[in-house]
Structure formats: structure tokens, C-alpha cells
Protein backbone atom coordinates (compact mmCIF):
# COMPACT_ATOMS: atom_id res chain seq x y z
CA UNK A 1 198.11 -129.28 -9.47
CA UNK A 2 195.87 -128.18 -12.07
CA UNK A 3 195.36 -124.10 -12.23
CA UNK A 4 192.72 -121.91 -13.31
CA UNK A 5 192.77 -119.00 -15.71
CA UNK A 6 194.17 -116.59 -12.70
CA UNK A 7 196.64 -119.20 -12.08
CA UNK A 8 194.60 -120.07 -8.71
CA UNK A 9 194.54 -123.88 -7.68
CA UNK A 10 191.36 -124.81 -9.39
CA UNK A 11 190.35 -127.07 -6.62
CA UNK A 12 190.55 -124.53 -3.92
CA UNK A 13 189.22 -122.12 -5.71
CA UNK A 14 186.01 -124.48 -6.46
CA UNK A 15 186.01 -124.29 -2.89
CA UNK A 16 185.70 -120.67 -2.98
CA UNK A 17 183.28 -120.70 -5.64
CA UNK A 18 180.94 -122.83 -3.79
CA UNK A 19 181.05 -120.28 -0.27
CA UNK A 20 180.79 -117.12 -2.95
CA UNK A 21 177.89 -118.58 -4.30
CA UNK A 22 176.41 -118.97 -0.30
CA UNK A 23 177.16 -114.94 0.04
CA UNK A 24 175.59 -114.13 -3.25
CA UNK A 25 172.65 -115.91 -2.56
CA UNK A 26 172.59 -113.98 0.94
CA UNK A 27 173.28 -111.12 -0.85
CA UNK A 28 170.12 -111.36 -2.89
CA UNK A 29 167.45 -112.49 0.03
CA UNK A 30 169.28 -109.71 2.10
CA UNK A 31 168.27 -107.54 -0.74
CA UNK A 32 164.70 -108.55 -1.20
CA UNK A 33 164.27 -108.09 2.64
CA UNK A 34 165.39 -104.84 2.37
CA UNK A 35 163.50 -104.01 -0.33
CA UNK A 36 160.40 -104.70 1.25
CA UNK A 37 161.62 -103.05 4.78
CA UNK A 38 162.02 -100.14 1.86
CA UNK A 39 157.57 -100.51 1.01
CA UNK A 40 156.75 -101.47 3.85
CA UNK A 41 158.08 -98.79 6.52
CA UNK A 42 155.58 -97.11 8.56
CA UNK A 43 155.88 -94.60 11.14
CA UNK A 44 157.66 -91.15 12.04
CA UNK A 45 161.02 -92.15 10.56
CA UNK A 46 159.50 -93.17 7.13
CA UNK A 47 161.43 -90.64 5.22
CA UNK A 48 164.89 -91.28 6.87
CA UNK A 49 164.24 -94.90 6.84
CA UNK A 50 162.92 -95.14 2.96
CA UNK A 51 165.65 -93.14 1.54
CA UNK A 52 168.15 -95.76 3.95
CA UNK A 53 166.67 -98.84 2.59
CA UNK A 54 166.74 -98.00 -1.02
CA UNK A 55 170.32 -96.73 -0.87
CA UNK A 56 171.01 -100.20 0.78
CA UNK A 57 169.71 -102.53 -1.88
CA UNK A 58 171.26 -100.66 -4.31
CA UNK A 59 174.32 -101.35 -2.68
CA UNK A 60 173.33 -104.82 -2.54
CA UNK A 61 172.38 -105.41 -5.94
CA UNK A 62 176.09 -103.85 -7.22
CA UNK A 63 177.66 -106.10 -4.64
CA UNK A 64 175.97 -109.12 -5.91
CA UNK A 65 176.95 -108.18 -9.48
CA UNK A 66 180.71 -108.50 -8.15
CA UNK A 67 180.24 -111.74 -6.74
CA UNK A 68 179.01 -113.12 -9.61
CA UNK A 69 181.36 -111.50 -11.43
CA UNK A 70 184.74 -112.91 -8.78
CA UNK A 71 182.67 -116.54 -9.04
CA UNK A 72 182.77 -116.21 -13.11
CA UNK A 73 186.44 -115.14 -13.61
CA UNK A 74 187.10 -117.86 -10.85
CA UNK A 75 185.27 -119.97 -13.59
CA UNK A 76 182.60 -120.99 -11.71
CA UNK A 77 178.87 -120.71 -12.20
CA UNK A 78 177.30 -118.20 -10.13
CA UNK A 79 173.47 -119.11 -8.55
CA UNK A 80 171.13 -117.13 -10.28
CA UNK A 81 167.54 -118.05 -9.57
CA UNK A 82 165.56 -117.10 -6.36
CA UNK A 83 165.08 -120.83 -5.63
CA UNK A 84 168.74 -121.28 -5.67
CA UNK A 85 169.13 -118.10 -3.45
CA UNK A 86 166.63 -119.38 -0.70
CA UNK A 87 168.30 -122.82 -1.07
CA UNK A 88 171.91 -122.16 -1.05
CA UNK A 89 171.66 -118.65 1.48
CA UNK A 90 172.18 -118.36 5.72
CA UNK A 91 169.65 -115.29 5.35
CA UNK A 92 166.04 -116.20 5.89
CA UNK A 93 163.28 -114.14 3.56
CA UNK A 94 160.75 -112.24 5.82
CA UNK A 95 157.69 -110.93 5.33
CA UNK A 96 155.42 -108.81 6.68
CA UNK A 97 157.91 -106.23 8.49
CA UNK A 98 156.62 -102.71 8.88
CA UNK A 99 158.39 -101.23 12.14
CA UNK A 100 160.86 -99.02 12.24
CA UNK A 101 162.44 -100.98 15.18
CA UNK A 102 161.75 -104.48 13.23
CA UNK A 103 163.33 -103.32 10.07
CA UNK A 104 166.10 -101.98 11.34
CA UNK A 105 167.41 -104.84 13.75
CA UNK A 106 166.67 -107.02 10.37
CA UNK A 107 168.54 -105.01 8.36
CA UNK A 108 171.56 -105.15 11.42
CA UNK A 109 171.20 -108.81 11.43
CA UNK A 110 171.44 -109.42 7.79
CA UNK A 111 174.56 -107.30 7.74
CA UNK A 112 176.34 -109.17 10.34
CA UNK A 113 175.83 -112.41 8.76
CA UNK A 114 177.12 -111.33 5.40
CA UNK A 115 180.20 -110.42 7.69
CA UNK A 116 180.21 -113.16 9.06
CA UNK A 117 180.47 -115.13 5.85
CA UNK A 118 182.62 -112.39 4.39
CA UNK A 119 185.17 -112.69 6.95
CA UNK A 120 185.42 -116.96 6.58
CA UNK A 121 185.41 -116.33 2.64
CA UNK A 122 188.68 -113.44 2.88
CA UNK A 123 190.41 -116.63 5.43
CA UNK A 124 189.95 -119.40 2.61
CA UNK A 125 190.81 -117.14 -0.57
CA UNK A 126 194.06 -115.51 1.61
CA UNK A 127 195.13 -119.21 1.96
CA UNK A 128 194.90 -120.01 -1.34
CA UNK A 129 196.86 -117.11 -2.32
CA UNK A 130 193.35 -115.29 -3.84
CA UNK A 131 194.24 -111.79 -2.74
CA UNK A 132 191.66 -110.07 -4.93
CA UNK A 133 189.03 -112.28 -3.47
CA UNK A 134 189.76 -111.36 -0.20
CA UNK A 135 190.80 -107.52 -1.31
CA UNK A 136 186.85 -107.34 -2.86
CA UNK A 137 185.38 -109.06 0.37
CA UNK A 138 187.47 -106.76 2.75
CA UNK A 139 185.97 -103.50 0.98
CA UNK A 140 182.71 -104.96 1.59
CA UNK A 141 182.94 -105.73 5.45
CA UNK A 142 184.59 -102.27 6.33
CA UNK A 143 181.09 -100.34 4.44
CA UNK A 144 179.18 -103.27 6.54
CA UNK A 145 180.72 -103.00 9.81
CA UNK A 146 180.42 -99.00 9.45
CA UNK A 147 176.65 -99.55 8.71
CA UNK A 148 175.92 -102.24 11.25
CA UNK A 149 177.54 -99.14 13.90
CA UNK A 150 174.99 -97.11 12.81
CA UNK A 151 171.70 -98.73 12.45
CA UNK A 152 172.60 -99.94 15.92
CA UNK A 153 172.72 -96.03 17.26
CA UNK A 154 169.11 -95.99 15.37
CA UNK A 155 167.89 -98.83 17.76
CA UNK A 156 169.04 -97.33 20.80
């Protein structure tokens, strides 16, 4: 069994590579939805919301520098242009949201499917013996699942 240069089972870890390269391109529509949730906002919770958004996809954007990072010492290729993004990702791009009720349940939505993926991702790299794969992706969920609690006290 040939082994990659974290002694990893190269073909499992190609495996890995390919759903890491599915949550980064998430990752990166995620983050263009949010930044335009972040322009677009209108309403009384504008200021609350705005300040929200950016500090989300600024989150975002260092998360999906770690991914590509895990995906490149995995030696893979991270995806890298938006076509790839909207071609490889689970997370639709949207347009046109203003609300602060719209926004938010996207922004809820998009964070429960990165968990989603997240969770599948920590399950295949834990049985390959990828701990740090699944240590990264765990670090991520438990900030996610915190968030999608709170947006979802917004909403109600």
C-alpha cells in the first residue's frame, strides 16, 4: 500500500482530498453569500447584522485557507476558481437577499450543510487513521453548531 508524505494511505486519502475539495468549494459560495447578506442587509437590525456577516466571512475565508492547506499537505490539489467552486459545492449562490429574516435562515442553512459535510469528512479521515483531518474539521463544527444555535434564537 503506497503512502503519502504523512504516511496516510494515498488512496484513501485521495478520497479525502476529493470530499475536502467539496467543503472548500462550499466554503467559498457560503462565503460569497454571506458577503452579499453583509451589502445587502436592510432593516432595523442592519448594524447587528453587518458587523455578524463580516465577522462570518472572515471566518470563512481563514477556514478555506486551512482546507486548502489539509488538501495540499495531503498532496492533493485544492479547487481554486469560482467555476470550480459552483461546480464541485452542495451550497447554491444566491442573489438578491436583503431581509433580515432571509439572510439569516441562509446563513443557518449554509452552516448546517458545511456540518453536514464536516461531520461525513471527520468519519472517512478517522477511518483512515487521519486524526488531524478530523481534529481540524471537529474545531470547525463545534464554532458552527454554536453559531447555527444562535442565528436560530435571531429567527425566533
Amino acid at each position: 500500500m503506497e503512502k503519502n508524505q504523512v504516511n496516510l494511505a494515498e488512496e484513501k486519502s485521495q478520497k479525502l482530498v476529493d470530499e475536502l475539495n467539496v467543503l472548500l468549494g462550499d466554503v467559498q459560495v457560503f462565503y460569497m453569500n454571506v458577503k452579499g447578506y453583509h451589502w445587502n442587509i436592510e432593516g432595523k437590525p442592519f448594524f447587528v447584522l453587518h458587523d455578524k456577516f463580516e465577522e462570518l466571512y472572515n471566518d470563512l475565508a481563514e477556514k478555506g485557507d486551512e482546507i486548502a492547506e489539509r488538501i495540499k499537505t495531503l498532496e492533493g490539489r485544492p479547487v481554486h476558481s469560482y467555476s470550480e467552486f459552483l461546480n464541485v459545492a452542495d451550497i447554491k449562490e444566491e442573489t438578491d437577499v436583503s431581509s433580515d429574516e432571509d439572510t439569516v435562515k441562509g446563513v443557518v442553512n449554509g452552516l448546517q450543510k458545511l456540518v453536514d459535510r464536516e461531520r461525513n469528512i471527520i468519519n472517512m479521515a478517522s477511518e483512515n487513521g487521519d486524526e488531524t483531518t478530523a481534529d481540524i474539521l471537529t474545531g470547525f463544527m463545534g464554532e458552527q453548531e454554536k453559531m447555527i444555535w444562535m442565528y436560530n434564537a435571531f429567527i425566533k
